[in-house]
PDB file of N, CA and C in Angstrom:
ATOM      1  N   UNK A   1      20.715   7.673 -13.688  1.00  0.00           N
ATOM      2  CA  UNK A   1      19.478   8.417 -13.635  1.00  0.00           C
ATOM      3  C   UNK A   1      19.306   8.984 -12.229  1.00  0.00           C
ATOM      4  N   UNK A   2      19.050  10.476 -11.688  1.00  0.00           N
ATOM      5  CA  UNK A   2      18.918  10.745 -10.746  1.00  0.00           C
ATOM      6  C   UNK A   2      17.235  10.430 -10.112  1.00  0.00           C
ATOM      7  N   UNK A   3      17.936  10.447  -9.406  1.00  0.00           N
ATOM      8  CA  UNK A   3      16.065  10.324  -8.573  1.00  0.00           C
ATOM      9  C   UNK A   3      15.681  11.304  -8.347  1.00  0.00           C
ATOM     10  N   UNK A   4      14.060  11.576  -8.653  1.00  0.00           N
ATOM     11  CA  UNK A   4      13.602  12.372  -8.341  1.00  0.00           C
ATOM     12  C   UNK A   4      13.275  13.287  -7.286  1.00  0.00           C
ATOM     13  N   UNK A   5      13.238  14.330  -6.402  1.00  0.00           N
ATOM     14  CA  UNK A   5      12.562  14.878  -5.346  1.00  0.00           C
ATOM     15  C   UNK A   5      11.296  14.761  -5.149  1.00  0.00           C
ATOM     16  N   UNK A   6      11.149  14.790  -4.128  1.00  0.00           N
ATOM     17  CA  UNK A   6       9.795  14.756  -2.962  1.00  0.00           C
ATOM     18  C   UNK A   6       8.733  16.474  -3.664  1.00  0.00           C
ATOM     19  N   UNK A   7       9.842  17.208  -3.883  1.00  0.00           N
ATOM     20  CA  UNK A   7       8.401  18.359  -3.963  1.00  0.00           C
ATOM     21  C   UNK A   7       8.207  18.319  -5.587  1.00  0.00           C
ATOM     22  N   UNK A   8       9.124  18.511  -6.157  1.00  0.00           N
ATOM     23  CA  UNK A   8       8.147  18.230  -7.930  1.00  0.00           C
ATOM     24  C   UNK A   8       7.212  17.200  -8.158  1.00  0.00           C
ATOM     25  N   UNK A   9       7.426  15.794  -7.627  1.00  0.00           N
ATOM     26  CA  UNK A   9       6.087  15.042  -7.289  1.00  0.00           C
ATOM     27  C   UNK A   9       5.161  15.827  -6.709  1.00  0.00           C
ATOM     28  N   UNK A  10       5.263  16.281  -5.660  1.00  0.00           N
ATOM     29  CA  UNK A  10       4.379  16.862  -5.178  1.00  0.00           C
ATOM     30  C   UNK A  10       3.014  18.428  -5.486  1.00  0.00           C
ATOM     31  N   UNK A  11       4.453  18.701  -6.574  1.00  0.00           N
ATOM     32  CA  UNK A  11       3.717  19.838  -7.292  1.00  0.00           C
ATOM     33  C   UNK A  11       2.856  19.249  -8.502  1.00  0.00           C
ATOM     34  N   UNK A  12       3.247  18.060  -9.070  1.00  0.00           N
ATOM     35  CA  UNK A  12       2.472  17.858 -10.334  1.00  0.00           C
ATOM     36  C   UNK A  12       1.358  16.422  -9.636  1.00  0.00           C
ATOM     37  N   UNK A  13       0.881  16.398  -8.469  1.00  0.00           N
ATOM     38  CA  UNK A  13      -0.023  15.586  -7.379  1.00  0.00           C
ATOM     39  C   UNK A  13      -0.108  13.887  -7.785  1.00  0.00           C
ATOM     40  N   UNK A  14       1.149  14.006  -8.383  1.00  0.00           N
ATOM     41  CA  UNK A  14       0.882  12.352  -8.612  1.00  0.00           C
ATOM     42  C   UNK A  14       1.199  11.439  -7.000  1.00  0.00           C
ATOM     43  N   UNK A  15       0.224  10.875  -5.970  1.00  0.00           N
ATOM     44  CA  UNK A  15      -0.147  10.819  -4.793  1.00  0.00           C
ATOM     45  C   UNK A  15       1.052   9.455  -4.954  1.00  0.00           C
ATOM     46  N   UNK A  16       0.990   8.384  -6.048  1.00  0.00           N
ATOM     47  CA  UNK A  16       1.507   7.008  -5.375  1.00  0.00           C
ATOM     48  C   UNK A  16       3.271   7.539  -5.812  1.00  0.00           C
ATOM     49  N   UNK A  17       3.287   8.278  -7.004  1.00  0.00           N
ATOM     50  CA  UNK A  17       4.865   8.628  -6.710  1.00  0.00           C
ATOM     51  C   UNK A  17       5.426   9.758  -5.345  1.00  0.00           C
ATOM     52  N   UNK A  18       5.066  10.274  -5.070  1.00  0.00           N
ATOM     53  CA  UNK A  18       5.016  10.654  -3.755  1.00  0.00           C
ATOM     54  C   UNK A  18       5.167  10.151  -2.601  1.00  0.00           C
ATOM     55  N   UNK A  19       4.039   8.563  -2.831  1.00  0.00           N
ATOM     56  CA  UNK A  19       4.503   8.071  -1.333  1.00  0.00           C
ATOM     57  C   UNK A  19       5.282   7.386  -2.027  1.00  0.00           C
ATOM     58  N   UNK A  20       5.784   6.919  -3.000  1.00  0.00           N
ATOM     59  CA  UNK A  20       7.064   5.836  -2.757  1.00  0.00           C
ATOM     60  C   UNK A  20       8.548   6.345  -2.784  1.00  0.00           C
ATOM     61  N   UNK A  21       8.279   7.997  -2.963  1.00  0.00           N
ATOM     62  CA  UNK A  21       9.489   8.802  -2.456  1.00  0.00           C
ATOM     63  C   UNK A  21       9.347   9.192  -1.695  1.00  0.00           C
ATOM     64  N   UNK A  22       8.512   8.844  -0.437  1.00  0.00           N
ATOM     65  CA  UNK A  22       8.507   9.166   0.643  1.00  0.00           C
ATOM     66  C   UNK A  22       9.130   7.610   1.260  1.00  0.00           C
ATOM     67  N   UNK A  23       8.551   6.213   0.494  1.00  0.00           N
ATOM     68  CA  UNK A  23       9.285   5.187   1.151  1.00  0.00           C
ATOM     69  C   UNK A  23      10.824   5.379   0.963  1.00  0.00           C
ATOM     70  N   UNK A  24      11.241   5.728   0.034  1.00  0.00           N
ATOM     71  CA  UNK A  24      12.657   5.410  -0.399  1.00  0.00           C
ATOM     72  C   UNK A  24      13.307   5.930   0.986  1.00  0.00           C
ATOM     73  N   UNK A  25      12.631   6.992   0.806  1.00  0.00           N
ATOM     74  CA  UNK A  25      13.439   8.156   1.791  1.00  0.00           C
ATOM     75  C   UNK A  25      13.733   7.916   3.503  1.00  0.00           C
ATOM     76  N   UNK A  26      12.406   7.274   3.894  1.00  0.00           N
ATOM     77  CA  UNK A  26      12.230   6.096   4.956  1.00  0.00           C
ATOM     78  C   UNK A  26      13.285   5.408   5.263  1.00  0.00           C
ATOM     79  N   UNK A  27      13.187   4.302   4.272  1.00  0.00           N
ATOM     80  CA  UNK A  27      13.940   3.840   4.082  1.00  0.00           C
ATOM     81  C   UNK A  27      15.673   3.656   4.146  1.00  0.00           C
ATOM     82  N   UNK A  28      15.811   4.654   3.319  1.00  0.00           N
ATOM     83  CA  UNK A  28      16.934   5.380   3.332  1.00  0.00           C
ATOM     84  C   UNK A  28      17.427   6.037   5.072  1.00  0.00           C
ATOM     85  N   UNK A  29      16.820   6.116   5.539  1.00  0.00           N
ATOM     86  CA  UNK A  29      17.185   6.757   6.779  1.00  0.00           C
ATOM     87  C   UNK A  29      17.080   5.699   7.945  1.00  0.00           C
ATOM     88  N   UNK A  30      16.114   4.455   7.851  1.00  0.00           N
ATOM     89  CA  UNK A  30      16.231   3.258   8.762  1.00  0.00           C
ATOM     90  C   UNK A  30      17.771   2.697   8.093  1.00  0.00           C
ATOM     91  N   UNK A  31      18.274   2.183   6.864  1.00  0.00           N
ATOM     92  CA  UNK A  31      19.420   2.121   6.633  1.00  0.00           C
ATOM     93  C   UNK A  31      20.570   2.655   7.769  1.00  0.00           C
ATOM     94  N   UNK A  32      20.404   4.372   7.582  1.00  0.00           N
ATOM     95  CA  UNK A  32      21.546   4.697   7.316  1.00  0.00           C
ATOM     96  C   UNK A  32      21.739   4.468   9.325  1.00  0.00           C
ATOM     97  N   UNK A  33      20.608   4.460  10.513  1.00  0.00           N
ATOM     98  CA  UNK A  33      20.709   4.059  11.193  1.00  0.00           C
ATOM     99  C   UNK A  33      19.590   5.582  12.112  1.00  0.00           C
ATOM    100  N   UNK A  34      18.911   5.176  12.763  1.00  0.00           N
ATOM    101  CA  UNK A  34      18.334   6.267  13.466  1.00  0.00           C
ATOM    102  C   UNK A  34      18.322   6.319  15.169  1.00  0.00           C
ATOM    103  N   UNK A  35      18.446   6.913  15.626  1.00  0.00           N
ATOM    104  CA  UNK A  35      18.537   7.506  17.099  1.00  0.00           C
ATOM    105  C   UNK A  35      17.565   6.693  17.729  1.00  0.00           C
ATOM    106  N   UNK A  36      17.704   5.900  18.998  1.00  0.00           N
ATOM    107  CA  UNK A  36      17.015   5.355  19.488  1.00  0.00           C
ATOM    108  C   UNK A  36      15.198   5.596  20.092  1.00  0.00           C
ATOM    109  N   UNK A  37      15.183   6.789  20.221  1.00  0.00           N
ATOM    110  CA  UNK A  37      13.956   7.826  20.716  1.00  0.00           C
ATOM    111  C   UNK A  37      13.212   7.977  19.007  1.00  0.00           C
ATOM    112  N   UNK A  38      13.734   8.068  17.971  1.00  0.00           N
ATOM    113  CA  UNK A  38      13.466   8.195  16.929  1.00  0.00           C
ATOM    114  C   UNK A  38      12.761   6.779  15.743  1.00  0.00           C
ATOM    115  N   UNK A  39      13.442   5.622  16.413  1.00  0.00           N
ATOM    116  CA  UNK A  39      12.942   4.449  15.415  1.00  0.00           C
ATOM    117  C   UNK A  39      12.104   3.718  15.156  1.00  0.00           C
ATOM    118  N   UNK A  40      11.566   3.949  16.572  1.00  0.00           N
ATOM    119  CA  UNK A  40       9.484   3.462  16.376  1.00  0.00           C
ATOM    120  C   UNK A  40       8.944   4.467  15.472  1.00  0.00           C
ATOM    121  N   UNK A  41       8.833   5.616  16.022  1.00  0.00           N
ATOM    122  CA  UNK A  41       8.216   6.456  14.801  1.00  0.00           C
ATOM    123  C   UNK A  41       8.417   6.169  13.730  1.00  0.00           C
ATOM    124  N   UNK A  42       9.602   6.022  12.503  1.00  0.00           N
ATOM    125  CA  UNK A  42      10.179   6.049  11.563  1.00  0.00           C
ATOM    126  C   UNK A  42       9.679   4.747  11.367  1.00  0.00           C
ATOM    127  N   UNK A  43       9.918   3.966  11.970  1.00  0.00           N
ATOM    128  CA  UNK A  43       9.200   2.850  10.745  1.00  0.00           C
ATOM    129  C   UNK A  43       7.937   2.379  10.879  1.00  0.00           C
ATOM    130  N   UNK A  44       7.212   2.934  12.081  1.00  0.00           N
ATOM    131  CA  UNK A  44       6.005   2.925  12.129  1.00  0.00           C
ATOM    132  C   UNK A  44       5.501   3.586  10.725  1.00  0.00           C
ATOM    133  N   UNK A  45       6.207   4.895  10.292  1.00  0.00           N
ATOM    134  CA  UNK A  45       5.540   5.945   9.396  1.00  0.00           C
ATOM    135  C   UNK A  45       6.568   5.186   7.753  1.00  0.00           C
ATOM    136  N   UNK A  46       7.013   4.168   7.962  1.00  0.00           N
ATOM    137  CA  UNK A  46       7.578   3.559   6.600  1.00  0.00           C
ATOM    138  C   UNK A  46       6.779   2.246   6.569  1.00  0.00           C
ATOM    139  N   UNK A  47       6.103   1.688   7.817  1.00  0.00           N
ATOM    140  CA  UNK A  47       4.850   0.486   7.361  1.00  0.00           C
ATOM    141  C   UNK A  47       3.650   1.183   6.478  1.00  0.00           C
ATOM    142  N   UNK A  48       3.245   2.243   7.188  1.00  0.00           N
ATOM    143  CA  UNK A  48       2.541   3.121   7.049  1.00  0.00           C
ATOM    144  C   UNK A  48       1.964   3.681   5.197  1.00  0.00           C
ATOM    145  N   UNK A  49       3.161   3.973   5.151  1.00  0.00           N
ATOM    146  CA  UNK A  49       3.409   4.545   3.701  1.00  0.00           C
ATOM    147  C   UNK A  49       3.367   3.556   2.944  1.00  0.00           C
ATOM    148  N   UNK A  50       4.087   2.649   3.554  1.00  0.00           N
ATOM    149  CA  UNK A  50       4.428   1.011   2.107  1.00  0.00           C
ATOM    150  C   UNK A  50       2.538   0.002   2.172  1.00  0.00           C
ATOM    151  N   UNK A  51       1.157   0.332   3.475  1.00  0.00           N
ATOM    152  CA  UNK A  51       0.578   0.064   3.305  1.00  0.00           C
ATOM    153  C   UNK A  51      -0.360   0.619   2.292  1.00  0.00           C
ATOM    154  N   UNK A  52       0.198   2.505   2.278  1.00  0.00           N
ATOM    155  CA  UNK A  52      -1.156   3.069   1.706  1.00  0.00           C
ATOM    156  C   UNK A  52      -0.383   2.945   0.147  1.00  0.00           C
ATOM    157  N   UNK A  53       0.637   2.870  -0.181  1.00  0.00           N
ATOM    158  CA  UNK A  53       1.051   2.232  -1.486  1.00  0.00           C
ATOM    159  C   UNK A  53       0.390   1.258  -2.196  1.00  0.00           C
ATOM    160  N   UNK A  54       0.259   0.167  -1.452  1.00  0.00           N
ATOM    161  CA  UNK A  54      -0.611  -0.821  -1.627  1.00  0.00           C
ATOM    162  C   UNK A  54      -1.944  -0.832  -2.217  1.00  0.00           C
ATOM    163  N   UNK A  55      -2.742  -0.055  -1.240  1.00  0.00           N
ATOM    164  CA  UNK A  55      -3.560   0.610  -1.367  1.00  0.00           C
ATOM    165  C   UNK A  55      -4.090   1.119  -2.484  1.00  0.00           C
ATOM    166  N   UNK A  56      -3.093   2.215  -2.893  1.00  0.00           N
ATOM    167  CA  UNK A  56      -3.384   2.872  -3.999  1.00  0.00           C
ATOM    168  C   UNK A  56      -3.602   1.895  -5.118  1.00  0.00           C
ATOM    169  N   UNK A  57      -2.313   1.358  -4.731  1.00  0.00           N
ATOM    170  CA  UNK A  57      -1.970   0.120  -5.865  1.00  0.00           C
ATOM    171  C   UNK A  57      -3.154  -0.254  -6.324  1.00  0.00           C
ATOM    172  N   UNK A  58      -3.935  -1.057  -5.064  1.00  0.00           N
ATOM    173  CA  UNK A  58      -5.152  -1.731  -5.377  1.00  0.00           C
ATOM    174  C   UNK A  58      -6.223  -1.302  -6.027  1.00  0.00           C
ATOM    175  N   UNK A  59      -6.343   0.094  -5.745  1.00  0.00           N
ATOM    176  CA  UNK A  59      -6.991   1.019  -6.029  1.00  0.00           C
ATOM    177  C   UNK A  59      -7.132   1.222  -7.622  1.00  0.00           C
ATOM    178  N   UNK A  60      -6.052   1.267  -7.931  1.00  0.00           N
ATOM    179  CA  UNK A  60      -5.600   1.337  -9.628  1.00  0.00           C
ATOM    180  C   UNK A  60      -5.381   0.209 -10.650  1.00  0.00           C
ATOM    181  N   UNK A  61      -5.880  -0.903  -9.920  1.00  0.00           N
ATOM    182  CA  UNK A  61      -5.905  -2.166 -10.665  1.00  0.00           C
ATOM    183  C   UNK A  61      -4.920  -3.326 -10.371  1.00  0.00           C
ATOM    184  N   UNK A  62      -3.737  -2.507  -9.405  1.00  0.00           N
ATOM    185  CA  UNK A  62      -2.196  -3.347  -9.192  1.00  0.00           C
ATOM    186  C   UNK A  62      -2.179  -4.305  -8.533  1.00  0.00           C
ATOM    187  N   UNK A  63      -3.485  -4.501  -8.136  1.00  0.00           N
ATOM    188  CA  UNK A  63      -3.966  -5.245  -6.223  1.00  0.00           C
ATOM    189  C   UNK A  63      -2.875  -6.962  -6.659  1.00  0.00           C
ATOM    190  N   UNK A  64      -3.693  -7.468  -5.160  1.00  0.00           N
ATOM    191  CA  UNK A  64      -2.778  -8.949  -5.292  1.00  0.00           C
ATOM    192  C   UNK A  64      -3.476  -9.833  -6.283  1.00  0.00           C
ATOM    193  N   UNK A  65      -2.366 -10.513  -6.865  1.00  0.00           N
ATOM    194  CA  UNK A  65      -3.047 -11.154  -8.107  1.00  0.00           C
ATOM    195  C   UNK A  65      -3.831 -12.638  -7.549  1.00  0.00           C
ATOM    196  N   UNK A  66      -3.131 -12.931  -6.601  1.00  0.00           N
ATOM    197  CA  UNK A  66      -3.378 -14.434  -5.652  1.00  0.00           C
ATOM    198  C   UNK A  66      -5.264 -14.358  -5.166  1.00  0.00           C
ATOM    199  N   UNK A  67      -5.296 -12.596  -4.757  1.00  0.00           N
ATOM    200  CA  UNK A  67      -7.019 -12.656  -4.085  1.00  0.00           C
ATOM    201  C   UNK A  67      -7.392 -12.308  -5.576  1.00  0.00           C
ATOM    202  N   UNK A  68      -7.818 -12.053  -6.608  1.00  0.00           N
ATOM    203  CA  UNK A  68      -7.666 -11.391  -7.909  1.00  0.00           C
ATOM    204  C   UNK A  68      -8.219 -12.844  -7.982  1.00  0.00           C
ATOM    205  N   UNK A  69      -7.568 -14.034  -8.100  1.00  0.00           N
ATOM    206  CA  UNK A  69      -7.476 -15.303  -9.124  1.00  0.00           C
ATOM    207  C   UNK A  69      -8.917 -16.063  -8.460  1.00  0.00           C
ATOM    208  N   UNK A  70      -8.631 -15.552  -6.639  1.00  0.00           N
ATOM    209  CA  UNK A  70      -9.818 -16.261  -5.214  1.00  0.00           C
ATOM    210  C   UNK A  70     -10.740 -15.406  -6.010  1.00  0.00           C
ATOM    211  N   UNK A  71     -11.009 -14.270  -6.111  1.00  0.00           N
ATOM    212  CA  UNK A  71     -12.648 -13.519  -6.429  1.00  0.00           C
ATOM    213  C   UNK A  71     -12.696 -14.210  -7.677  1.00  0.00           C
ATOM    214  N   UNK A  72     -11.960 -14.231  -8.571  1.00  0.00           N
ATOM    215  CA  UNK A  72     -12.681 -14.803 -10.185  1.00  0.00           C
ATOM    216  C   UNK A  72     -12.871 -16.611 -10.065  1.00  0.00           C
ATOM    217  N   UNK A  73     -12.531 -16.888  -8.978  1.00  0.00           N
ATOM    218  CA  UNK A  73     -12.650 -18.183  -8.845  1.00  0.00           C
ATOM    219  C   UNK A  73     -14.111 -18.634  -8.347  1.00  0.00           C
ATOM    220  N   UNK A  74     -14.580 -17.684  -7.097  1.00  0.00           N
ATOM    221  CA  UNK A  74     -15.723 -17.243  -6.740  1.00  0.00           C
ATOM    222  C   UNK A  74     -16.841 -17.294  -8.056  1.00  0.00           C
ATOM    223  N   UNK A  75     -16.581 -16.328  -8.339  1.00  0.00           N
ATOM    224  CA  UNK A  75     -17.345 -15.673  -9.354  1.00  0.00           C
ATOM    225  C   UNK A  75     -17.905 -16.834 -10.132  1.00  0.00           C
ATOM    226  N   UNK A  76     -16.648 -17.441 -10.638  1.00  0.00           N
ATOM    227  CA  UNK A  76     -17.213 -18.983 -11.623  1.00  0.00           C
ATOM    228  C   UNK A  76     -18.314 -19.575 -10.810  1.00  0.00           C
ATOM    229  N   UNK A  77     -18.080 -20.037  -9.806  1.00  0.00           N
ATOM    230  CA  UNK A  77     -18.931 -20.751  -8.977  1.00  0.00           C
ATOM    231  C   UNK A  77     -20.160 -20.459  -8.458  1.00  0.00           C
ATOM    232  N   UNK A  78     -20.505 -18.786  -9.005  1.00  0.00           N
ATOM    233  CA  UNK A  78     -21.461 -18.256  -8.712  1.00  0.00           C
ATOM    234  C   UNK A  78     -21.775 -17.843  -7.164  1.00  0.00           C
ATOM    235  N   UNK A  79     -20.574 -17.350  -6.263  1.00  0.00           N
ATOM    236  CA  UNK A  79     -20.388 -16.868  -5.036  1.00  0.00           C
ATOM    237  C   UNK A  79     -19.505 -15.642  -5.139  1.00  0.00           C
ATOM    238  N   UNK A  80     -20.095 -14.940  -6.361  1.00  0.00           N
ATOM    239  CA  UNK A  80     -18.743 -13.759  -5.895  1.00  0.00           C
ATOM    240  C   UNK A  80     -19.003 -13.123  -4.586  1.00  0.00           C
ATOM    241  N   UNK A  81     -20.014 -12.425  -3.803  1.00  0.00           N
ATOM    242  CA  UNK A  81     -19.654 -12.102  -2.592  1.00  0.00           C
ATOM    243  C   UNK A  81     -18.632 -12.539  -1.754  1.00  0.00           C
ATOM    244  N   UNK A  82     -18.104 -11.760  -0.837  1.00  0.00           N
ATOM    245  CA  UNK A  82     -16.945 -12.291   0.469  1.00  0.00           C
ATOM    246  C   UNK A  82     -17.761 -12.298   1.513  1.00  0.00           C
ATOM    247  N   UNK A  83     -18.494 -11.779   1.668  1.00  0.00           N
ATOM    248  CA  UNK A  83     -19.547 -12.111   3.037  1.00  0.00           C
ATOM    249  C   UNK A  83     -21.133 -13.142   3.006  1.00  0.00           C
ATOM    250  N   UNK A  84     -20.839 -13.823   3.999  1.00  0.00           N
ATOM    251  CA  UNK A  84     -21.888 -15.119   4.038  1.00  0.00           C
ATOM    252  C   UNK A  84     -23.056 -14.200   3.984  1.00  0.00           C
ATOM    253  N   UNK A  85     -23.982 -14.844   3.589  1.00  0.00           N
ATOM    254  CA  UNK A  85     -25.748 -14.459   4.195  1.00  0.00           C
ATOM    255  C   UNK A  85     -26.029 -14.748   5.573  1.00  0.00           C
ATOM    256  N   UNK A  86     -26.853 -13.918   6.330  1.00  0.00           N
ATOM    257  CA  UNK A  86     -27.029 -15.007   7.297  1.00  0.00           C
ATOM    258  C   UNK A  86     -27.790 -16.343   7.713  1.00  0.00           C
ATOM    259  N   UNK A  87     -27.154 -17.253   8.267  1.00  0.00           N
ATOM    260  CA  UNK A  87     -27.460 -18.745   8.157  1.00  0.00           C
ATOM    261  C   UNK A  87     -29.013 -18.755   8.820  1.00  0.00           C
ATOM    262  N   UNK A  88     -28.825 -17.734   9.896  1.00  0.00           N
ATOM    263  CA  UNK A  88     -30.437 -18.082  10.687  1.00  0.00           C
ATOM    264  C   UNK A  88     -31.379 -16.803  10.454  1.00  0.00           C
ATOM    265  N   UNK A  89     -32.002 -17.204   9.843  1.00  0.00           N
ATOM    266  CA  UNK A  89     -33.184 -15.707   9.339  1.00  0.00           C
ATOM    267  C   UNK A  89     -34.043 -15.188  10.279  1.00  0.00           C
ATOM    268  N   UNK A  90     -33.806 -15.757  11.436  1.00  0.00           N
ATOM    269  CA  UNK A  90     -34.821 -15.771  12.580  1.00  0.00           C
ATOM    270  C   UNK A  90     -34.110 -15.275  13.468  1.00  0.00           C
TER     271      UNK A  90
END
């Protein structure tokens, strides 16, 4: 199966296939080995991409299942908030 390109994703705006052919591609190029002046950038901009993946992820229901299991665990207990009240009202 060939892999897809970067611009037909891009023409039909599907955003999370996009960035993860933008990780591959990253990727693909920290592999293959990059120029010393060049390799902070590059994987600065491949953390980057693999965070807002995530992101999206989360965004779309994919999130982590581990905090997923912590909020419904919450929830039972009748604390779904993540942030305390404050303790001193004064």
């Amino acid at each position: 199966m060939a892999r897809r390109k970067l611009a037909p994703a891009t023409k039909d705006g599907d955003r999370l296939e996009m960035l993860q052919l933008l990780a591959g591609m990253l990727a693909k190029r920290l592999d293959q080995g990059v120029d010393d002046k060049s390799l902070a950038s590059v994987a600065k901009q491949y953390r980057d991409t693999l965070r807002e993946i995530e992101e999206l992820k989360g965004a779309n229901g994919g999130g982590d299942q581990e905090i997923d299991e912590l909020m419904q665990a919450r929830a039972a207990k009748g604390r779904p908030g993540a942030v305390r009240e404050r303790r001193n009202s004064g």
